[in-house]
C-alpha atoms as a PDB file:
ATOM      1  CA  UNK A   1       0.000   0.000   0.000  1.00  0.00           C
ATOM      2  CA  UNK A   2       1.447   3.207  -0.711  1.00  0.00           C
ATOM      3  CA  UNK A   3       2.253   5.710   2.182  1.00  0.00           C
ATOM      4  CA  UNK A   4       0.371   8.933   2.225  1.00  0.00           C
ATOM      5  CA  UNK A   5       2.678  10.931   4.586  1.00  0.00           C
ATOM      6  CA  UNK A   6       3.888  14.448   4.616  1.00  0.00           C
ATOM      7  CA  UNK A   7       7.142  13.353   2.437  1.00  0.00           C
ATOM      8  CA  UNK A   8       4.605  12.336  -0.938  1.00  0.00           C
ATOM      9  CA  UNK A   9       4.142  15.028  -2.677  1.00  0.00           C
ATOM     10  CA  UNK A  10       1.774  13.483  -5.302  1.00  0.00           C
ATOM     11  CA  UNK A  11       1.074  16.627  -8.357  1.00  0.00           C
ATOM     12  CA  UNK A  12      -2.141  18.044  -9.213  1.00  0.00           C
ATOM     13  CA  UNK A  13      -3.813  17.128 -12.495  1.00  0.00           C
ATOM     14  CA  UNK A  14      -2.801  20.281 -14.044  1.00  0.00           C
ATOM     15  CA  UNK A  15       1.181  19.870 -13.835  1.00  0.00           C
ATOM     16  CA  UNK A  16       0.963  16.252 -14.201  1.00  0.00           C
ATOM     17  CA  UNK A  17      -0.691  17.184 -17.587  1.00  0.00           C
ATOM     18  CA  UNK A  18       2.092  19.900 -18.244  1.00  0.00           C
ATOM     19  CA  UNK A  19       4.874  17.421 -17.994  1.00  0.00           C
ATOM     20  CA  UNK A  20       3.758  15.041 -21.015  1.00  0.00           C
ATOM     21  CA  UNK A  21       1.095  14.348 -23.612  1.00  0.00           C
ATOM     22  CA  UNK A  22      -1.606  12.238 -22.821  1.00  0.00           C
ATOM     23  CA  UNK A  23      -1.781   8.527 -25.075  1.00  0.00           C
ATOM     24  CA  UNK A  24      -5.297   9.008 -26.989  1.00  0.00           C
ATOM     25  CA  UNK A  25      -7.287   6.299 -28.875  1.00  0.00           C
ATOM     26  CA  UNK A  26      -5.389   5.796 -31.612  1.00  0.00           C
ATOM     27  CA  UNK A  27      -2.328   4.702 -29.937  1.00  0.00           C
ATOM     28  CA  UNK A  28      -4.204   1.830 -28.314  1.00  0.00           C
ATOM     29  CA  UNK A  29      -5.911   0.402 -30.878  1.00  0.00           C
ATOM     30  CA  UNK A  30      -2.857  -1.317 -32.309  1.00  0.00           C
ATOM     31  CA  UNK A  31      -1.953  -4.264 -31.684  1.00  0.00           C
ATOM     32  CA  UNK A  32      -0.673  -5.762 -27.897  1.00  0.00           C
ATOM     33  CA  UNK A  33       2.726  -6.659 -29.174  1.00  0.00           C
ATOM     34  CA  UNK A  34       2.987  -2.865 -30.233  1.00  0.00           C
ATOM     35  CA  UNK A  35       0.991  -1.488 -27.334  1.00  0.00           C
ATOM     36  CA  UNK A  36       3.210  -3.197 -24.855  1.00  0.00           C
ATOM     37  CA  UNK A  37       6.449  -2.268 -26.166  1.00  0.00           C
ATOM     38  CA  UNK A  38       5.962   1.548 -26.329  1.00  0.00           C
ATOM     39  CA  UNK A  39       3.802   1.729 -23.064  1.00  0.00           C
ATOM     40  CA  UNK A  40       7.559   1.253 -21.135  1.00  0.00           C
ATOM     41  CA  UNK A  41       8.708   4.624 -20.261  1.00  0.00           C
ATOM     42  CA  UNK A  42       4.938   5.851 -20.734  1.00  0.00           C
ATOM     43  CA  UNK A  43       3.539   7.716 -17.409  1.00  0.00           C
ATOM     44  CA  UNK A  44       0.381   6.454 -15.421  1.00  0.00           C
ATOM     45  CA  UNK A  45      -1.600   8.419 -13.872  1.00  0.00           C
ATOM     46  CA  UNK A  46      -4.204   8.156 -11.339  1.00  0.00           C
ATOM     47  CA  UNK A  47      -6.351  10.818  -9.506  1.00  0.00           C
ATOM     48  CA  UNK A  48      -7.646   9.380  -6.589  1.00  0.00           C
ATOM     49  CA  UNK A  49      -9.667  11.593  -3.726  1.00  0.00           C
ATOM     50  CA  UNK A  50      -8.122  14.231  -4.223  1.00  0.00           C
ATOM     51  CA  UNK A  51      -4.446  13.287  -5.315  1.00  0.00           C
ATOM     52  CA  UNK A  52      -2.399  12.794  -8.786  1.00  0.00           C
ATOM     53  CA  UNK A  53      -0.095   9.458  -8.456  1.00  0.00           C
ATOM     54  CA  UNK A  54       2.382   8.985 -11.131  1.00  0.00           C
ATOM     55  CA  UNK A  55       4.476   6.268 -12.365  1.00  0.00           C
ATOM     56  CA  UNK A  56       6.813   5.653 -14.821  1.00  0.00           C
ATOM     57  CA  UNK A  57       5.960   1.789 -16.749  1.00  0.00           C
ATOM     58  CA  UNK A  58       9.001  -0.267 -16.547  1.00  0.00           C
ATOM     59  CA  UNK A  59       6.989  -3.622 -17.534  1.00  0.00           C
ATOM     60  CA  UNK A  60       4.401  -5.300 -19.437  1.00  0.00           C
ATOM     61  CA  UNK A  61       3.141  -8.468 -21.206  1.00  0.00           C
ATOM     62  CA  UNK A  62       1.167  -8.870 -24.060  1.00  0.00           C
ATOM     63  CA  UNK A  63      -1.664 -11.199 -24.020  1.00  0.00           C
ATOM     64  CA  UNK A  64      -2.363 -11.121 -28.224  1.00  0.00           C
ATOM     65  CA  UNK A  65      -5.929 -12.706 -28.672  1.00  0.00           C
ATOM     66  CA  UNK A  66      -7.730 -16.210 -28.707  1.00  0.00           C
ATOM     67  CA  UNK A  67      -5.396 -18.156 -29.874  1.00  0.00           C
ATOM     68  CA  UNK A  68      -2.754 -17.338 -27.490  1.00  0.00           C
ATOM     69  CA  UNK A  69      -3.354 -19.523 -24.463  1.00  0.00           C
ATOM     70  CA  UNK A  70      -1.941 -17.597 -21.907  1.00  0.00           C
ATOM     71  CA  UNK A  71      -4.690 -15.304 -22.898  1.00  0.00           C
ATOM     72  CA  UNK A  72      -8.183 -14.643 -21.335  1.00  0.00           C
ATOM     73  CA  UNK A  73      -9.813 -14.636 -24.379  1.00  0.00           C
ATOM     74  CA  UNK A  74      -8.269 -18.322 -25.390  1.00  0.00           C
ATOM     75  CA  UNK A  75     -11.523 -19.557 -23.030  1.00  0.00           C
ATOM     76  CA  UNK A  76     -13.675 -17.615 -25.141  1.00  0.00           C
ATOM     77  CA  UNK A  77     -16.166 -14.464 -24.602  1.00  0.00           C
ATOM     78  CA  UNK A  78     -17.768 -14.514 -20.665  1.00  0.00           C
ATOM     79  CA  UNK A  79     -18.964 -12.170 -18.420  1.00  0.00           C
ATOM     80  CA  UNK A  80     -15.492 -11.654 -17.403  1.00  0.00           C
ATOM     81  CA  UNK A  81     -13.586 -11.443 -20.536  1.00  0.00           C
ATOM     82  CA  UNK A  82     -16.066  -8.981 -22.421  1.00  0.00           C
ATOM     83  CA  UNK A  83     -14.174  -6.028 -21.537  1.00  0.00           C
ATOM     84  CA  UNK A  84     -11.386  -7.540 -23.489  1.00  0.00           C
ATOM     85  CA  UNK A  85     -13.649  -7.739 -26.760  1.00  0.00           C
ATOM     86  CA  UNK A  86     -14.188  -3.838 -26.787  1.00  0.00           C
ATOM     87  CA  UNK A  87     -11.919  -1.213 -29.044  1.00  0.00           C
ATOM     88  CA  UNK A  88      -8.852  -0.464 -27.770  1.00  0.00           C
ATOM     89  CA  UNK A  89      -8.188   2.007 -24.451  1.00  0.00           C
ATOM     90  CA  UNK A  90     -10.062   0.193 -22.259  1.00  0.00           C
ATOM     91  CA  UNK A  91      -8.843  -0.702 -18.632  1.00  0.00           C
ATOM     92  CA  UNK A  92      -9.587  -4.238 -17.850  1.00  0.00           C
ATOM     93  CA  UNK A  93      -9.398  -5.398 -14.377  1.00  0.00           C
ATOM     94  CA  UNK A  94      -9.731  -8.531 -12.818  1.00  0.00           C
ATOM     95  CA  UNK A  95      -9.747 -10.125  -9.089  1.00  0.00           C
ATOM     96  CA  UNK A  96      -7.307 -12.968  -8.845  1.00  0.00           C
ATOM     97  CA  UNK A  97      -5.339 -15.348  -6.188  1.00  0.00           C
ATOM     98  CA  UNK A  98      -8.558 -13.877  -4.010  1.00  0.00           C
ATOM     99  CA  UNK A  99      -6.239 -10.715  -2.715  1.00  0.00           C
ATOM    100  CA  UNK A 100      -4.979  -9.010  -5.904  1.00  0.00           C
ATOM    101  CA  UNK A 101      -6.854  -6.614  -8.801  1.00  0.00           C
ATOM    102  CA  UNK A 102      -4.805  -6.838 -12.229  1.00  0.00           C
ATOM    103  CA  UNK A 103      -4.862  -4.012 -14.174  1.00  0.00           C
ATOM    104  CA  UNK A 104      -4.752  -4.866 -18.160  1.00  0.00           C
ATOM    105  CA  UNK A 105      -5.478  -2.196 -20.933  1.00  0.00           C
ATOM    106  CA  UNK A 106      -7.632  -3.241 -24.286  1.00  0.00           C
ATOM    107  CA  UNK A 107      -5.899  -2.912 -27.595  1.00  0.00           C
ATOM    108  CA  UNK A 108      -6.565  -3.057 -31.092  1.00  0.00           C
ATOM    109  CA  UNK A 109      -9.909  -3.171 -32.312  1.00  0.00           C
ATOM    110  CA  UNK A 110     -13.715  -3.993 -31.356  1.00  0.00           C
ATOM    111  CA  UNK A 111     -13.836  -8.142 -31.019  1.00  0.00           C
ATOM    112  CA  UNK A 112     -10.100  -8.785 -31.354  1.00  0.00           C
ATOM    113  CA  UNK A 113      -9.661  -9.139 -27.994  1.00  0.00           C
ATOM    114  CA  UNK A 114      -5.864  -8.190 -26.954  1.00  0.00           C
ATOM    115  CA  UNK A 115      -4.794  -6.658 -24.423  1.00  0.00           C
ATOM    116  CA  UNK A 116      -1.490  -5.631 -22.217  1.00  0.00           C
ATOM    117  CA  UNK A 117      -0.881  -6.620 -18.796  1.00  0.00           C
ATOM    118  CA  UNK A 118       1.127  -3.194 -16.606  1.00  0.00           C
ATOM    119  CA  UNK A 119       3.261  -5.867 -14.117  1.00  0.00           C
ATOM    120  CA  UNK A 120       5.633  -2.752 -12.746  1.00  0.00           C
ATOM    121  CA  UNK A 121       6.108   0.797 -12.393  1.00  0.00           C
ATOM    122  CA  UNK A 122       8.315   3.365 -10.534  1.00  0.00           C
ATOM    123  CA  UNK A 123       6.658   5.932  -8.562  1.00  0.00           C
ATOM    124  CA  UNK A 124       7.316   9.496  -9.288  1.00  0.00           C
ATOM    125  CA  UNK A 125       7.160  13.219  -7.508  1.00  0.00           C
ATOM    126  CA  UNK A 126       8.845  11.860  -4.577  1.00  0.00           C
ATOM    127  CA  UNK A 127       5.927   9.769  -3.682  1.00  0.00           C
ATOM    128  CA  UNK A 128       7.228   6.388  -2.023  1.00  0.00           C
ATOM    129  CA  UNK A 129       5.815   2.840  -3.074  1.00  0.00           C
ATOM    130  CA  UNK A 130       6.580  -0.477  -4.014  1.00  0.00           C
ATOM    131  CA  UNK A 131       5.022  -1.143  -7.710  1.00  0.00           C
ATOM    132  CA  UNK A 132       7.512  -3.921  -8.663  1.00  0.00           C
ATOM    133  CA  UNK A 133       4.265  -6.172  -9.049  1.00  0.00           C
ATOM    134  CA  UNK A 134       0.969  -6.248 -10.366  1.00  0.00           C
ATOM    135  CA  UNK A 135      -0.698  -6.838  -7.372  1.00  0.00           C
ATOM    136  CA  UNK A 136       1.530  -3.986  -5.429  1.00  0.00           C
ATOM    137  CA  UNK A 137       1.311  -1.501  -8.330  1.00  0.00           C
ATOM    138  CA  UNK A 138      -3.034  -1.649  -8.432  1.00  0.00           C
ATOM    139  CA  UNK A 139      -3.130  -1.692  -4.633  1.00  0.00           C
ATOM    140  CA  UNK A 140      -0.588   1.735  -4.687  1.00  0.00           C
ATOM    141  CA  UNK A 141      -2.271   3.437  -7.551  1.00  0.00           C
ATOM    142  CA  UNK A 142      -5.710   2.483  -5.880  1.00  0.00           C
ATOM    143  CA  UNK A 143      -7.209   0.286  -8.797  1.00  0.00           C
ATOM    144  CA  UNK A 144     -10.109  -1.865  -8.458  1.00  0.00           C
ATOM    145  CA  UNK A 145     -12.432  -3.769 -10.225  1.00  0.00           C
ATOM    146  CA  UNK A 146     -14.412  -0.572  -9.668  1.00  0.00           C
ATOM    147  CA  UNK A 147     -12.165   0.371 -12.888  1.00  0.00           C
ATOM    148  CA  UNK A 148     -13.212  -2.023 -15.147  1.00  0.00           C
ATOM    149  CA  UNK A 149     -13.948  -0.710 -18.787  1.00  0.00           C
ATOM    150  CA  UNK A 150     -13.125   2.778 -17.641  1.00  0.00           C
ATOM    151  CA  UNK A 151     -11.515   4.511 -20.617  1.00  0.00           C
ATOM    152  CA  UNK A 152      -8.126   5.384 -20.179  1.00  0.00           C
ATOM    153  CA  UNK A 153      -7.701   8.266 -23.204  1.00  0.00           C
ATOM    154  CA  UNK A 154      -9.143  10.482 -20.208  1.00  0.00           C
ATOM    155  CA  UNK A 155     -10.922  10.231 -16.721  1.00  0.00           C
ATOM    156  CA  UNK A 156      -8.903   9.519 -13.532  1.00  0.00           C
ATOM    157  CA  UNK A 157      -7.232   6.897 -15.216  1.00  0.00           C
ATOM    158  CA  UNK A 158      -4.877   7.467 -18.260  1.00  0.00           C
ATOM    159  CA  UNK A 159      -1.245   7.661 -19.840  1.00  0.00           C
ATOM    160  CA  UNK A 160       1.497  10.133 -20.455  1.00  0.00           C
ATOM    161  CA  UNK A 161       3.638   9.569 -23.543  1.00  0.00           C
ATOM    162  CA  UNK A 162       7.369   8.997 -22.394  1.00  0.00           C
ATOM    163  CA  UNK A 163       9.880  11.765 -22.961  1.00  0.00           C
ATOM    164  CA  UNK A 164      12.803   9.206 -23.735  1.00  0.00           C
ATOM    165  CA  UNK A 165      13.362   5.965 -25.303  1.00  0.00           C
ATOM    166  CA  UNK A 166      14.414   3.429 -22.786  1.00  0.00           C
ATOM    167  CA  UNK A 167      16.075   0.242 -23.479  1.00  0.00           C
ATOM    168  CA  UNK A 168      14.087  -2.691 -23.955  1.00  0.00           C
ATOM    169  CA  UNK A 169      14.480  -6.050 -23.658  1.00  0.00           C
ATOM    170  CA  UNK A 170      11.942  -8.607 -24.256  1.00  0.00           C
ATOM    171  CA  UNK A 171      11.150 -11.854 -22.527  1.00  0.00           C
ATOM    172  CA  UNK A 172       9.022 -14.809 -21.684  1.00  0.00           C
ATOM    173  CA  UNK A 173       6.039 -14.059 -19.796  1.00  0.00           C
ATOM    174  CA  UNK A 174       5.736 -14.778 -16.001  1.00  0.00           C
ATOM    175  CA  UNK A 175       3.581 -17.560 -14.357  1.00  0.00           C
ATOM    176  CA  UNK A 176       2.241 -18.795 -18.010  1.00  0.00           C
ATOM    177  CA  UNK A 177       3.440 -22.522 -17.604  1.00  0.00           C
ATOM    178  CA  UNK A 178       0.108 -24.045 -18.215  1.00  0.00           C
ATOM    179  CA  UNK A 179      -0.090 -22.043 -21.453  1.00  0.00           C
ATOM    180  CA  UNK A 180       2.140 -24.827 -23.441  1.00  0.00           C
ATOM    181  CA  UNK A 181       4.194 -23.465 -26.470  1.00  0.00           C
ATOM    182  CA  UNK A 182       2.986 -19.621 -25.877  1.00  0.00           C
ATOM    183  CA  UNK A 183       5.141 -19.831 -22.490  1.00  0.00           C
ATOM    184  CA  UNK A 184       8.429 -19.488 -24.279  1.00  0.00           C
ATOM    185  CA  UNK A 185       7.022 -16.222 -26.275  1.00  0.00           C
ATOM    186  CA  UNK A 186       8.947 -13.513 -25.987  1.00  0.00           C
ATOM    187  CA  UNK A 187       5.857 -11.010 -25.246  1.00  0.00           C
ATOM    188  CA  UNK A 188       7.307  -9.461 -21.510  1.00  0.00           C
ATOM    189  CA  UNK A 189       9.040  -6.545 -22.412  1.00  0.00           C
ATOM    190  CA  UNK A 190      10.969  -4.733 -19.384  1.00  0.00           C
ATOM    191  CA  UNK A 191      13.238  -1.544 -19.076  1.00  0.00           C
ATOM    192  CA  UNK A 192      16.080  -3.033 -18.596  1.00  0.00           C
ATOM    193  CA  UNK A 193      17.984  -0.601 -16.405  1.00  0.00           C
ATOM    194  CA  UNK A 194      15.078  -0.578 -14.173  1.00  0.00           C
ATOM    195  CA  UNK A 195      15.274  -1.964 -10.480  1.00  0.00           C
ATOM    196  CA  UNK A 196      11.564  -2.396 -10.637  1.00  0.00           C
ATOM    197  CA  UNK A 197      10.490  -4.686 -12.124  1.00  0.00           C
ATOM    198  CA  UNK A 198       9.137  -7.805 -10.760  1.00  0.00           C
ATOM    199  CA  UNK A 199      11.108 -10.846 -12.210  1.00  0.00           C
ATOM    200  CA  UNK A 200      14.147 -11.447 -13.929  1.00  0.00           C
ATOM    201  CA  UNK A 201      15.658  -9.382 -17.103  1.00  0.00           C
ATOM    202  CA  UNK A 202      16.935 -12.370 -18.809  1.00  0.00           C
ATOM    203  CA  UNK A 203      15.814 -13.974 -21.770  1.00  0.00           C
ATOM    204  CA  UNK A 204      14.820 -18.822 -21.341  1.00  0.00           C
END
């Protein structure tokens, strides 16, 4: 949980907005592979009673439709997974492990349903918090399923397009061992001079 003390100095929307452009439709409705890739080094941004919280993406997966079976959408369209069938800048948030809200965003278009797992960010402004998770990032930022389908091209929810191009390095997925030959696809992409993120920076 991240600690609201004196020492965070969290911004206000107005020169969060001032330090980068926000990420509008059209960037999300690509593809995940694409999405996921150029959302490291991109700022989130949530308003939350009150306060601006601000991180800088240092890690993603892409999850790139049905017939990737690490995917939600491999088990077809449910209640659960329709948020993943809509067009692109979508948040999609799910409950899982009974303690932990996962915060994906929808890409590409209406019915293709892709979308990118955010695993890890670093906090910014000073603000102190342990995002090196997906679990520990959503809890931080104050995510719920609450969010669900909220649109992320504006709202109390969105993007800021990174200022400079990190260096990337993409590998396997994390915890996607049931998913057979899609476990050894190289669709995690990490900064890789980031102590952030949540797993290891080498490629199987």
């Amino acid at each position: 949980m991240a600690r609201e003390s004196r020492n965070n100095n969290p911004l206000s929307e107005h020169a969060g907005e001032r330090r980068g452009r926000r990420l509008t439709r059209s960037f999300f409705m690509r593809d995940a592979i694409t999405v996921a890739r150029e959302l490291i080094g991109a700022v989130l941004v949530r308003r939350h009673r009150g306060k601006t919280y601000r991180a800088r993406v240092v890690e993603t997966e892409a999850y790139v439709g049905p017939h990737d079976l690490a995917c939600h959408a491999a088990k077809g369209r449910t209640g659960r997974t329709e948020t993943m069938f809509l067009a692109g800048g979508r948040a999609y948030v799910y409950f899982i492990y009974g303690m932990y809200d996962i915060l994906n965003i929808v890409t590409g278009k209406k019915d293709d349903p892709q979308a990118v797992l955010i695993r890890a960010a670093e906090p910014l402004d000073g603000w102190e918090a342990n995002l090196s998770g997906p679990g520990k990032l959503t809890r931080a930022l104050h995510i719920t399923l609450a969010d669900n389908r909220a649109d992320v091209t504006h709202g109390d929810l969105y993007f800021l397009k990174r200022t400079r191009e990190p260096r990337i390095i993409a590998t396997p997925r994390i915890g996607v061992d049931y998913a057979r030959h899609w476990k050894d696809e190289l669709l995690r992409f990490i900064d890789a001079d980031s102590h952030a993120v949540s797993g290891p920076k080498n490629k199987k």
